[in-house]
Protein backbone atom coordinates (compact mmCIF):
# COMPACT_ATOMS: atom_id res chain seq x y z
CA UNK A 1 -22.56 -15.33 11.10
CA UNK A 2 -21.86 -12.03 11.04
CA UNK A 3 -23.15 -8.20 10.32
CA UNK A 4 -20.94 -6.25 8.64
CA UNK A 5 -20.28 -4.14 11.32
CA UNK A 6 -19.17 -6.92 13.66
CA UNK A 7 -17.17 -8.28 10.23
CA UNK A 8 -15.28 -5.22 9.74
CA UNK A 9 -14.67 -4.82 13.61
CA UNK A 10 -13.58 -8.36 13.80
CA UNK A 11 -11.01 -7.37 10.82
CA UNK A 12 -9.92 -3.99 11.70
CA UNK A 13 -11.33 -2.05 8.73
CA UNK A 14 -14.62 -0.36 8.53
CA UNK A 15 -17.92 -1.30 6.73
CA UNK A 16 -16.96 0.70 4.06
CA UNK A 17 -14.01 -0.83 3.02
CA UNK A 18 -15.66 -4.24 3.13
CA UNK A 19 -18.50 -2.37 0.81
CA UNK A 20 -16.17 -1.37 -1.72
CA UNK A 21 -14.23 -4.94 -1.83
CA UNK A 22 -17.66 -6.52 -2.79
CA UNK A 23 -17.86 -4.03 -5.33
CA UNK A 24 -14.32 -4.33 -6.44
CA UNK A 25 -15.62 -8.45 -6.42
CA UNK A 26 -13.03 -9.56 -3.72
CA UNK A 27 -15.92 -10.26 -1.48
CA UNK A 28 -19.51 -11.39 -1.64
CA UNK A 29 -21.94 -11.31 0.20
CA UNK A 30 -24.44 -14.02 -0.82
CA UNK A 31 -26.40 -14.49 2.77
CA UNK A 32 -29.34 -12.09 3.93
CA UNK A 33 -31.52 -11.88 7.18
CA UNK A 34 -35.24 -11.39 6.36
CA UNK A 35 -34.34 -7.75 7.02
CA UNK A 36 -32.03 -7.91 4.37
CA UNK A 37 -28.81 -7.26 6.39
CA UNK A 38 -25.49 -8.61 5.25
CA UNK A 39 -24.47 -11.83 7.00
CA UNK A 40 -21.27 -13.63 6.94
CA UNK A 41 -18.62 -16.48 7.89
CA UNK A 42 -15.78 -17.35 8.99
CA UNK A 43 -14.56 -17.84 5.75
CA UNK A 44 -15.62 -14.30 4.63
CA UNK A 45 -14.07 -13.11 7.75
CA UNK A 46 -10.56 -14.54 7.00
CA UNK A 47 -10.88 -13.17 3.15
CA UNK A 48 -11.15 -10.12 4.55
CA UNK A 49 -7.97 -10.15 6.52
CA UNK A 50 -6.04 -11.73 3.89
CA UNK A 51 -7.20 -8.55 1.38
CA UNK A 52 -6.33 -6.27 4.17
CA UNK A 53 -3.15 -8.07 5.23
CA UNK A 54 -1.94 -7.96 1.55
CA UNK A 55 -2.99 -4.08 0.96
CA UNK A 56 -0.36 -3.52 4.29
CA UNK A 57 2.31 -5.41 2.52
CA UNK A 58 1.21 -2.38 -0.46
CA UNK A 59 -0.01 -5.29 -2.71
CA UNK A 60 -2.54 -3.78 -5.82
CA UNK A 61 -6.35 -4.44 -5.80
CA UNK A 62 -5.39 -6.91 -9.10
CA UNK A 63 -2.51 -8.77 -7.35
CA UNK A 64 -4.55 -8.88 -4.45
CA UNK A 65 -7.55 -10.59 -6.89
CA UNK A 66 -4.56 -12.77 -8.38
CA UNK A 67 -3.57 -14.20 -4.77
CA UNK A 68 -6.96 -14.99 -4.12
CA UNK A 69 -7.50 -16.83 -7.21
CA UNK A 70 -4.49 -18.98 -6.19
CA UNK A 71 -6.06 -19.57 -2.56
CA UNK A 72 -9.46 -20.49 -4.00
CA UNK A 73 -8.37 -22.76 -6.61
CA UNK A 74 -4.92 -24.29 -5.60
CA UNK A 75 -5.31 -27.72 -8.00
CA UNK A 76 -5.07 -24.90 -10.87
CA UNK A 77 -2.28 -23.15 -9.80
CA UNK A 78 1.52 -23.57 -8.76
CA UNK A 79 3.56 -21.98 -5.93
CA UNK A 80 5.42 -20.16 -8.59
CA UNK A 81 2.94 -17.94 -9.47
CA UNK A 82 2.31 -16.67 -5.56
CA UNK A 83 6.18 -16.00 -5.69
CA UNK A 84 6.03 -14.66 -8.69
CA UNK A 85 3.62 -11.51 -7.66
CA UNK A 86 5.59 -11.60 -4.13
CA UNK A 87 8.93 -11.06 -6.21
CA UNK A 88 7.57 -8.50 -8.30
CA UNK A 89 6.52 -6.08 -5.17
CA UNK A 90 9.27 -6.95 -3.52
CA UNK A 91 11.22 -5.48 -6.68
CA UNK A 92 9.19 -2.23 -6.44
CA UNK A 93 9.69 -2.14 -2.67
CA UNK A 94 13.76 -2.76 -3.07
CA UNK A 95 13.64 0.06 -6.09
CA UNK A 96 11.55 2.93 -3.29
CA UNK A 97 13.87 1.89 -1.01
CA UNK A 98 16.82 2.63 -2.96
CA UNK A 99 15.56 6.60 -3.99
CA UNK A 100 14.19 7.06 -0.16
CA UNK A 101 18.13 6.30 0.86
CA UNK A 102 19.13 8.29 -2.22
CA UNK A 103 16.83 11.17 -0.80
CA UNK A 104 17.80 10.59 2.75
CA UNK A 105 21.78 11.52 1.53
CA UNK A 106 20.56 14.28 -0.51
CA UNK A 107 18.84 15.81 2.40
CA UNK A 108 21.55 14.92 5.07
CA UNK A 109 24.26 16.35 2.78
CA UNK A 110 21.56 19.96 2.88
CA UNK A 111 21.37 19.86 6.78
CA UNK A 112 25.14 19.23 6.64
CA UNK A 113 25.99 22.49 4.63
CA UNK A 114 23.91 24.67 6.50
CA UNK A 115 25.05 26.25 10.06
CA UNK A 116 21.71 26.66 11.65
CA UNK A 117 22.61 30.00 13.05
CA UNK A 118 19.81 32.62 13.57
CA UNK A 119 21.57 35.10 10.82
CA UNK A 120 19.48 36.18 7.91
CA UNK A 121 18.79 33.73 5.33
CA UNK A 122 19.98 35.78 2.42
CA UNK A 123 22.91 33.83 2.47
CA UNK A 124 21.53 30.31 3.48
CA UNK A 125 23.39 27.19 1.99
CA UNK A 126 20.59 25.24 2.13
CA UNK A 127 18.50 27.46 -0.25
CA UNK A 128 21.94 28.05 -2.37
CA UNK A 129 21.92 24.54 -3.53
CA UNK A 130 18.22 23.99 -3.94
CA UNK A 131 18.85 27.07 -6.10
CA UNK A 132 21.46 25.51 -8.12
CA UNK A 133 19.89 22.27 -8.45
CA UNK A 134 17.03 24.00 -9.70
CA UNK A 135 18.54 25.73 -12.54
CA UNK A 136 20.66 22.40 -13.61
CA UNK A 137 17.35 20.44 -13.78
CA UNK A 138 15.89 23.14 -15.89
CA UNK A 139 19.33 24.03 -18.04
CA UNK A 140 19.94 19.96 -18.83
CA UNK A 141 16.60 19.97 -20.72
């Protein structure tokens, strides 16, 4: 059994994140010492890092609760609806991807026009174009 200091330790979050997952109801914490201190198990421990190992992969708090429905209750549910929650953030992580590369031209193609000499920057390409595409953002509306 565990505190939930030595629970959050053991899991690499802090007591306040395992707080507000019980109060989010992705964790309980049904056991008490006499003192009233937290306990829990192994079990509890290995929820934890599945929540936290899902919030790195930038799963929600409800997919999240969806995956552990699955986990809890496999006889009521099919692979296909684990993959179906995987494929839909791996959609939204293929789509961020896609305008991160689309930003990472934009800004190369910036760096690009601009000489990085110590002149003034009255005449500065860089701020030119931000110019530009400023007033054909606000001129296409």
């Amino acid at each position: 059994m565990f505190k939930i200091g030595e629970l959050a330790k053991l899991a690499g979050v802090t007591p306040d994140t395992v707080r507000y997952y019980e109060k989010q109801q992705m964790m309980s914490h049904d056991i008490r010492t006499e003192g009233g201190f937290r306990l829990y198990t192994a079990d509890d421990l290995q929820r934890l890092k599945f929540i936290r190992h899902a919030r790195q992969l930038g799963f929600t708090l409800e997919s999240i609760r969806e995956l552990l429905s699955i986990r809890v209750d496999p006889e009521h549910h099919t692979c296909q609806e684990s993959k179906g929650i995987v494929q839909a953030r791996l959609s939204e992580v293929e789509s961020r991807i896609a305008e991160l590369q689309a930003m990472q031209q934009a800004l190369s193609k910036l760096n690009d026009a601009c000489c990085g000499t110590s002149h003034s920057s009255e005449f500065c390409s860089i701020l030119g174009i931000l110019e530009q595409g400023a007033e054909a953002s606000t001129n296409g509306c």
